[in-house]
C-alpha atoms as a PDB file:
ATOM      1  CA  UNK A   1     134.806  91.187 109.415  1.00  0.00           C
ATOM      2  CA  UNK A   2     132.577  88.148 109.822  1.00  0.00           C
ATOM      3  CA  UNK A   3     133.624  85.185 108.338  1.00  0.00           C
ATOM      4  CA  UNK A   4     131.001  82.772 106.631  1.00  0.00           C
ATOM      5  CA  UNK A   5     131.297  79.287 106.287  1.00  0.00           C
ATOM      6  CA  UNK A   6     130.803  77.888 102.657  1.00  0.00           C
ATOM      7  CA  UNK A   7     130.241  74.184 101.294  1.00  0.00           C
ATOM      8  CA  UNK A   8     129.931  73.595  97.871  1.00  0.00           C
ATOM      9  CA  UNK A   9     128.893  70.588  96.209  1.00  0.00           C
ATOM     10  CA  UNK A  10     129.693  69.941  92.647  1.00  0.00           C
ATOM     11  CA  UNK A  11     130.285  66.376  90.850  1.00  0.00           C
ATOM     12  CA  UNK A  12     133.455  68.097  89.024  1.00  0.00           C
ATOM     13  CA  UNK A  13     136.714  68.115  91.689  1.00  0.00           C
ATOM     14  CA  UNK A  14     138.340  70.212  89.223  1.00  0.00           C
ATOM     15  CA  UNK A  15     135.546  72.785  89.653  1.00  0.00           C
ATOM     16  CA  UNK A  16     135.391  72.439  93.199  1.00  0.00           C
ATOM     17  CA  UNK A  17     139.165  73.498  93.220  1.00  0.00           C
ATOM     18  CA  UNK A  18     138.676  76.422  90.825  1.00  0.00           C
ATOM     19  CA  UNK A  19     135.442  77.702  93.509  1.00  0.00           C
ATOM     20  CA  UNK A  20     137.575  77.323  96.401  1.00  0.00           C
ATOM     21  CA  UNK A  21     140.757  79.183  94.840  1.00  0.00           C
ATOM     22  CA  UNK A  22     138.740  81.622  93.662  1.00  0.00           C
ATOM     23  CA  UNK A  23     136.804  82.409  97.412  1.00  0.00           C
ATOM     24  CA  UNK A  24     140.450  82.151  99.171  1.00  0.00           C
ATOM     25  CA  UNK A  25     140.725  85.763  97.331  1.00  0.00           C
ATOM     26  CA  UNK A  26     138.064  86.913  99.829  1.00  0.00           C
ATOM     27  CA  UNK A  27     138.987  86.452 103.548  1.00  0.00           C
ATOM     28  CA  UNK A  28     134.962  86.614 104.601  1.00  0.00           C
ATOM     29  CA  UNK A  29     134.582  82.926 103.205  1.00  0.00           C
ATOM     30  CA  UNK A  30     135.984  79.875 104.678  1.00  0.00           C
ATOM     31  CA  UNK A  31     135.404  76.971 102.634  1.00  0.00           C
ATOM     32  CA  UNK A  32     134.109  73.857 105.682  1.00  0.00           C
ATOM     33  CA  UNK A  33     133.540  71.164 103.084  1.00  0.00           C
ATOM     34  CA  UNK A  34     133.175  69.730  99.806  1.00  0.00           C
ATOM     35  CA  UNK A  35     130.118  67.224  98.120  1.00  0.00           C
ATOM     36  CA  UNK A  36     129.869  65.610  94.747  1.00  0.00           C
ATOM     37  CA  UNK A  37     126.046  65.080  94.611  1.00  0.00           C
ATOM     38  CA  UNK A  38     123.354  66.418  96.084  1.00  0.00           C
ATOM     39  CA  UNK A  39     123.066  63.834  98.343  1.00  0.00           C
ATOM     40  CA  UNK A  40     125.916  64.417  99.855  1.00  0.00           C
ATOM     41  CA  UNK A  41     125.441  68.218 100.086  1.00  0.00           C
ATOM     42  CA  UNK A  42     121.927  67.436 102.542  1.00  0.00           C
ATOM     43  CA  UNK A  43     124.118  65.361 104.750  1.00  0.00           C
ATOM     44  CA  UNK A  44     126.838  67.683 104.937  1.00  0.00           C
ATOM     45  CA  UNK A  45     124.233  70.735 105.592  1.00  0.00           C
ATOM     46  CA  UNK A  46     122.900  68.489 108.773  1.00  0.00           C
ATOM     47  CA  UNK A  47     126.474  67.702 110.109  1.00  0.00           C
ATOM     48  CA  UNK A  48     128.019  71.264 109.180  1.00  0.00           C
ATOM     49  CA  UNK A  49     125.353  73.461 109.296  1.00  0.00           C
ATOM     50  CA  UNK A  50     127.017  76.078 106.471  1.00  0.00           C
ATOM     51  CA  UNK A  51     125.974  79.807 105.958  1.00  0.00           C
ATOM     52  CA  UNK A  52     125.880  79.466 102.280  1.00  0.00           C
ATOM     53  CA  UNK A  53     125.877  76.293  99.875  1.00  0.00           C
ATOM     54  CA  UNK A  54     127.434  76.686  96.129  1.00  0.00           C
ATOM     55  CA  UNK A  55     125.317  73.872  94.927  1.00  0.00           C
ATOM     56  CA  UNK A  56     125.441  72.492  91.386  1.00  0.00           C
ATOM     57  CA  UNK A  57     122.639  72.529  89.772  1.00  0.00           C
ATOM     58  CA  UNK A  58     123.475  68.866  87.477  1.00  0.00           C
ATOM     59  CA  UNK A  59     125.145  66.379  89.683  1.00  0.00           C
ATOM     60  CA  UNK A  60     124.311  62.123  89.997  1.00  0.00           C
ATOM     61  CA  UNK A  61     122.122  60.772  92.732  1.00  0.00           C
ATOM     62  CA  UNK A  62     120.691  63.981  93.577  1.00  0.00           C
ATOM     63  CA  UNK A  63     120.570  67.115  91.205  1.00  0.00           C
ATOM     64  CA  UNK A  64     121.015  70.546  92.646  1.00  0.00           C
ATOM     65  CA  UNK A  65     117.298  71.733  92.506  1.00  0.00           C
ATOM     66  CA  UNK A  66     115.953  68.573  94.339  1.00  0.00           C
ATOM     67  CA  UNK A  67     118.802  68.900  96.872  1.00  0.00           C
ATOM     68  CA  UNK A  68     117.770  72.709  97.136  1.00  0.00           C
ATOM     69  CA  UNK A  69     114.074  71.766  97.743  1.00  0.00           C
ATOM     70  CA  UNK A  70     114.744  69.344 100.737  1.00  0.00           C
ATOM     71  CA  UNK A  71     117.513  71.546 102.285  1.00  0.00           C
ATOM     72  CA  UNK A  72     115.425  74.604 102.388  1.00  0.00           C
ATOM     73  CA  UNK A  73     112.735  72.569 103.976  1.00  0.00           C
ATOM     74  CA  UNK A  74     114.902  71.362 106.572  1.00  0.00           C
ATOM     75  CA  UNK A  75     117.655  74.093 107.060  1.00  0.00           C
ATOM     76  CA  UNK A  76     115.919  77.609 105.873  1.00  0.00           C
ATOM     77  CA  UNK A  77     118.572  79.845 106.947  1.00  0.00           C
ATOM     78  CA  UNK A  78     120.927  78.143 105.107  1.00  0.00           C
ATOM     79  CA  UNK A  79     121.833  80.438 102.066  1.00  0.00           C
ATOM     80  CA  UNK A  80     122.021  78.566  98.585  1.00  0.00           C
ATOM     81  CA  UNK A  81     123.216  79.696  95.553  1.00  0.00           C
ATOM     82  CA  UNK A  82     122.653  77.448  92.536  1.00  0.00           C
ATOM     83  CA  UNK A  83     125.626  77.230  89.786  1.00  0.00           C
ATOM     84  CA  UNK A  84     125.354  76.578  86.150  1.00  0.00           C
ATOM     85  CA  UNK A  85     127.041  76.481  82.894  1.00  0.00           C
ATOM     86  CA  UNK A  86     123.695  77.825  81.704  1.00  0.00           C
ATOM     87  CA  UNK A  87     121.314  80.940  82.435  1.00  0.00           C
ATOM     88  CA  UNK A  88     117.939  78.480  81.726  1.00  0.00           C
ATOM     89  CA  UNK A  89     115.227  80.567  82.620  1.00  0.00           C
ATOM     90  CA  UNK A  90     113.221  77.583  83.784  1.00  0.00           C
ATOM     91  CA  UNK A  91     116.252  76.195  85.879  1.00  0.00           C
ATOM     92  CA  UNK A  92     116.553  79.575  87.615  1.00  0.00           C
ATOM     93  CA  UNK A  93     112.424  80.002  87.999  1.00  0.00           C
ATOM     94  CA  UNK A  94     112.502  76.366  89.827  1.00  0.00           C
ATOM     95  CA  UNK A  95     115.590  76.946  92.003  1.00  0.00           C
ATOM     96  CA  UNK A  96     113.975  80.467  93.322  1.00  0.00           C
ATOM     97  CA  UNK A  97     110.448  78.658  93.758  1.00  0.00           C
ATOM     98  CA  UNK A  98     112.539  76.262  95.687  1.00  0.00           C
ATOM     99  CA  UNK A  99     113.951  78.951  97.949  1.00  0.00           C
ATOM    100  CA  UNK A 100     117.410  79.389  96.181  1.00  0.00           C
ATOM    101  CA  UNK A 101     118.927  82.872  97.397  1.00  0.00           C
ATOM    102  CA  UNK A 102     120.685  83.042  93.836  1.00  0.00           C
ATOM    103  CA  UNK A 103     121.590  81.474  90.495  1.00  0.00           C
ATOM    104  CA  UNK A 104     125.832  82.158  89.684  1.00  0.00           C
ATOM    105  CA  UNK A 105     127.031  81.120  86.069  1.00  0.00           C
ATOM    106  CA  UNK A 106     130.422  79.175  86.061  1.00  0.00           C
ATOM    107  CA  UNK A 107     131.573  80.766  83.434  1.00  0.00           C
ATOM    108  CA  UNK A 108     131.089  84.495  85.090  1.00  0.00           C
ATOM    109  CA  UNK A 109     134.317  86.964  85.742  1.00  0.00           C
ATOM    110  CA  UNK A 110     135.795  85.753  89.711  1.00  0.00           C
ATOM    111  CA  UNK A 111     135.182  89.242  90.903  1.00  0.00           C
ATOM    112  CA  UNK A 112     131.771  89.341  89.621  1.00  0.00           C
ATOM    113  CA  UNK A 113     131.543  86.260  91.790  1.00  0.00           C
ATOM    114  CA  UNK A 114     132.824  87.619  94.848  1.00  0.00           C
ATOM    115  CA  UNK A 115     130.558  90.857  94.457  1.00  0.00           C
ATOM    116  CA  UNK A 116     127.023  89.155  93.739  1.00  0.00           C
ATOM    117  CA  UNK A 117     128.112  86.462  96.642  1.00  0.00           C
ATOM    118  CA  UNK A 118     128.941  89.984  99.100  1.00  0.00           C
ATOM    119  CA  UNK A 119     125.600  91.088  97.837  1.00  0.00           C
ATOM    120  CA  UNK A 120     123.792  87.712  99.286  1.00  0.00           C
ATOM    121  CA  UNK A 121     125.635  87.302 102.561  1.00  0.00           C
ATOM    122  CA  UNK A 122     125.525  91.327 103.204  1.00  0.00           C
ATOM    123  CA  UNK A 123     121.631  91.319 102.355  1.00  0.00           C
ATOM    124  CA  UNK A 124     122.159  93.822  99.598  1.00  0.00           C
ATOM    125  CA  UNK A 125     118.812  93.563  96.893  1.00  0.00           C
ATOM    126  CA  UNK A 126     121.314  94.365  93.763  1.00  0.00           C
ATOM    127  CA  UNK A 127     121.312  90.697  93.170  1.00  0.00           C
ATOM    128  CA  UNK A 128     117.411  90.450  93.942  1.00  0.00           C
ATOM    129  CA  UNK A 129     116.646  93.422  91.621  1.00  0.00           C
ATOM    130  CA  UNK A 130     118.865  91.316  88.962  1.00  0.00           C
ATOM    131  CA  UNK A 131     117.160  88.145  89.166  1.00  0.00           C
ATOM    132  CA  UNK A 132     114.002  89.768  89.209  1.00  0.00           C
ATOM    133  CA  UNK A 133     114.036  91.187  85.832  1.00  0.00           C
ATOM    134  CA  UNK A 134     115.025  87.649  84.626  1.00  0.00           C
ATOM    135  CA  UNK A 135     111.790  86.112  86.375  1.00  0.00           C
ATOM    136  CA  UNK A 136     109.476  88.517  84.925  1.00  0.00           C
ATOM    137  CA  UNK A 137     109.442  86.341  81.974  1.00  0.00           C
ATOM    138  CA  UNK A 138     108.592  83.348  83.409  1.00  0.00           C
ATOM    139  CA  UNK A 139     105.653  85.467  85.095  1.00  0.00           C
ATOM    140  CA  UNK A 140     104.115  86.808  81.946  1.00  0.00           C
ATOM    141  CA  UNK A 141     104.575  82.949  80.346  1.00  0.00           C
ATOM    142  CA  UNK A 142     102.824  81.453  83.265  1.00  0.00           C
ATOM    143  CA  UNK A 143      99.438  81.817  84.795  1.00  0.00           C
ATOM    144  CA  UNK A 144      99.818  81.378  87.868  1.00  0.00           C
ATOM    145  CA  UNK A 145      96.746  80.772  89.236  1.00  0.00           C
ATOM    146  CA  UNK A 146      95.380  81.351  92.487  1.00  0.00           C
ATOM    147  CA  UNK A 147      97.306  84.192  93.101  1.00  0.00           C
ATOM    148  CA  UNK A 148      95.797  87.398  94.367  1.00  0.00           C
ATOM    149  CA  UNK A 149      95.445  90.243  92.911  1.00  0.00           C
ATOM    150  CA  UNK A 150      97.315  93.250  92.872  1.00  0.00           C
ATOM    151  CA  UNK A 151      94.100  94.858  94.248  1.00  0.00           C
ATOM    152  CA  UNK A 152      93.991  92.835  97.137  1.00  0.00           C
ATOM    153  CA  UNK A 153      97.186  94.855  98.547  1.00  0.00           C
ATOM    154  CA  UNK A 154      96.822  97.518 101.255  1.00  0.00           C
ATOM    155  CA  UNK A 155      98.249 101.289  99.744  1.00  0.00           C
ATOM    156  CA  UNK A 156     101.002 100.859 102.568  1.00  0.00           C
ATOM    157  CA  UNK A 157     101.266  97.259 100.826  1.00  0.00           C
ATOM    158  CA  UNK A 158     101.863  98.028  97.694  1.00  0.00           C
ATOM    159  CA  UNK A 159     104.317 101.154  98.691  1.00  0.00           C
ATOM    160  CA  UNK A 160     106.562  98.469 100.363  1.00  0.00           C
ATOM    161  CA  UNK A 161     106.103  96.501  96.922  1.00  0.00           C
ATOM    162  CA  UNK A 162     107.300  99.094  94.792  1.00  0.00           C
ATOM    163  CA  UNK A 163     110.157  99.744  97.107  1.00  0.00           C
ATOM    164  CA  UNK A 164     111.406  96.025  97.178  1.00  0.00           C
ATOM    165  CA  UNK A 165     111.342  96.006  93.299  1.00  0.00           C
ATOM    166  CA  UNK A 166     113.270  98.770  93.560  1.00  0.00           C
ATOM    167  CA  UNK A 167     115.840  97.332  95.038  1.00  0.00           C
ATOM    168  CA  UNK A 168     115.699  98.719  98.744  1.00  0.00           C
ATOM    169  CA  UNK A 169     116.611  96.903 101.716  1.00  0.00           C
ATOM    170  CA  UNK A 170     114.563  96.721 104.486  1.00  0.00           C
ATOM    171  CA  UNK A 171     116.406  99.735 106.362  1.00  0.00           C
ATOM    172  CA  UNK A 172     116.252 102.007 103.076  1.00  0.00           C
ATOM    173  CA  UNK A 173     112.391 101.591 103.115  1.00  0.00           C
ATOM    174  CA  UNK A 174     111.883 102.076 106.379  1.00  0.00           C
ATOM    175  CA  UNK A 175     113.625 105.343 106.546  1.00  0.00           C
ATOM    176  CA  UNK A 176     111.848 105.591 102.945  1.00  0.00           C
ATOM    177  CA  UNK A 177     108.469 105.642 104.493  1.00  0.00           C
ATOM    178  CA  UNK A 178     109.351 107.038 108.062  1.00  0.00           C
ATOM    179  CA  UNK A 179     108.383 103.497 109.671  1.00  0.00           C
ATOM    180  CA  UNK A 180     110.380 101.093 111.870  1.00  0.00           C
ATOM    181  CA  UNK A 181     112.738  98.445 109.890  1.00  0.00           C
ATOM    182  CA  UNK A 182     110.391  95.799 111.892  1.00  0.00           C
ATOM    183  CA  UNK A 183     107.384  96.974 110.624  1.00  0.00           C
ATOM    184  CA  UNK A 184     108.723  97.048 107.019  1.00  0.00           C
ATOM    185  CA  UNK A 185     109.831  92.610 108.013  1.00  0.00           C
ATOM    186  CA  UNK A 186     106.147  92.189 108.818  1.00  0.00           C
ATOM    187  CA  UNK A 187     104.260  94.130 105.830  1.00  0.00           C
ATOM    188  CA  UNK A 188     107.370  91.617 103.503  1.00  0.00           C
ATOM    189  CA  UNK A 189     106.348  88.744 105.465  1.00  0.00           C
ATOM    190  CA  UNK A 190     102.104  89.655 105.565  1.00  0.00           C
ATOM    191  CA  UNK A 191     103.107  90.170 101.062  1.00  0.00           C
ATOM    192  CA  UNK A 192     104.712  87.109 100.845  1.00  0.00           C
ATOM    193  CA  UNK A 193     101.106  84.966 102.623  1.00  0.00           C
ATOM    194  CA  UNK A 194      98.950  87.286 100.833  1.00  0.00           C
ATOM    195  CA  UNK A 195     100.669  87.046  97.235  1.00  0.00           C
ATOM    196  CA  UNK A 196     101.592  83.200  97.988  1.00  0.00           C
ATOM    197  CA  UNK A 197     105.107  84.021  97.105  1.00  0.00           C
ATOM    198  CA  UNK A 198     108.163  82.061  98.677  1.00  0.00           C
ATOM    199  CA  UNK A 199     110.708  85.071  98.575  1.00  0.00           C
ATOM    200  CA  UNK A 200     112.368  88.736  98.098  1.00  0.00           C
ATOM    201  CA  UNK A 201     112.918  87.750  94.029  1.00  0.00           C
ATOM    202  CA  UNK A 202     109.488  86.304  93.518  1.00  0.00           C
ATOM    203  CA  UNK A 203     108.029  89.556  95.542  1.00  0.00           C
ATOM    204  CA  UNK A 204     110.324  91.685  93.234  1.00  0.00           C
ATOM    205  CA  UNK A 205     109.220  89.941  89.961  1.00  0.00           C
ATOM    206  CA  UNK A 206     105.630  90.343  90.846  1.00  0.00           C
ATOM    207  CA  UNK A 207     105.667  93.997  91.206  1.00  0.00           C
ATOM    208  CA  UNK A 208     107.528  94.368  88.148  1.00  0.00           C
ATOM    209  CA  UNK A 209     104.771  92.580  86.492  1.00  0.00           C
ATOM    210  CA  UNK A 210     101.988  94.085  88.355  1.00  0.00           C
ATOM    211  CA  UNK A 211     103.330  97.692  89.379  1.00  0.00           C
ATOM    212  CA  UNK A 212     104.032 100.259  86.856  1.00  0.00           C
ATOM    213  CA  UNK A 213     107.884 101.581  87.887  1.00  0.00           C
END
């Protein structure tokens, strides 16, 4: 079983406690270090280099979505999941434009924690399919402008589209459409440029506006 290394920054000790008793259920997480801002979270991502940061989205000196924005810049692989005592829609649109892997509510069941977490670190799209839906909001509210059209999409294009709102991973859509996994990673990655997306969830929520399911 791989075991992935977790920091989590919150100003709240007694929430940090509660985050780390409650991964210590799941042997695939080893908690490497602890920050109260979000300050402290970017300097601990450059000395630690973590697989996944639980990062706060209110903390002092640096709030969560700011910290997410420069530590995505710096450290993309780095997995972050933004937590919150609310499900904002605007919060979770900004921390997903910022490159946030997911959005976990504080208040949420511990094993419902542990399975949407499994979900990130296993590459599973339940949790993309999830957030999605939630986005799709935000999408009809906003114009965003300068993105392309649907039309603009090769047929192949907007097959993988469909798929990804779907749900599929990457393997699933490949054996889907009888093509290699690597193919599917460069028609996701030639999407993303085209629709001038930043990830999976934004691809998702733009077929779910755009696609008829």
């Amino acid at each position: 079983m791989d075991n992935y290394r977790v920091l989590i920054a919150d100003d709240h000790p007694h929430a940090r406690q509660a985050i780390m008793e409650m991964l210590e259920e799941d042997p695939c997480f080893l908690i490497i270090g602890q920050a109260k801002n979000g300050k402290e979270a970017i300097e601990l991502c450059e000395e630690l280099l973590p697989d996944i940061l639980l990062l706060d989205i209110e903390m002092p000196v640096l709030n969560g979505l700011e910290a997410t924005k420069i530590i995505k810049e710096k450290y993309p692989f780095i997995k972050i999941i933004i937590l919150s005592v609310s499900d904002h829609v605007e919060d979770l649109f900004t921390a997903i434009q910022y490159g946030a892997q997911g959005y976990l509510l504080k208040n949420m069941d511990p094993d419902e924690w542990l399975q949407y977490l499994r979900s990130i670190v296993d590459g599973s799209d339940t949790a993309v399919r999830g957030l999605a839906s939630k986005l799709l909001f935000q999408f009809r509210e906003r114009d965003i402008q300068n993105t392309p059209s649907i039309s603009s999409l090769t047929p192949r294009e907007k097959e993988i589209l469909l798929l990804v709102s779907k749900g599929l991973k990457n393997k699933q859509i490949a054996e889907h459409l009888f093509i290699a996994e690597n193919t599917v990673k460069n028609h996701i990655k030639n999407l993303l440029q085209k629709l001038q997306l930043e990830n999976r969830v934004q691809l998702a929520s733009y077929a779910l506006k755009y696609i008829t399911i």
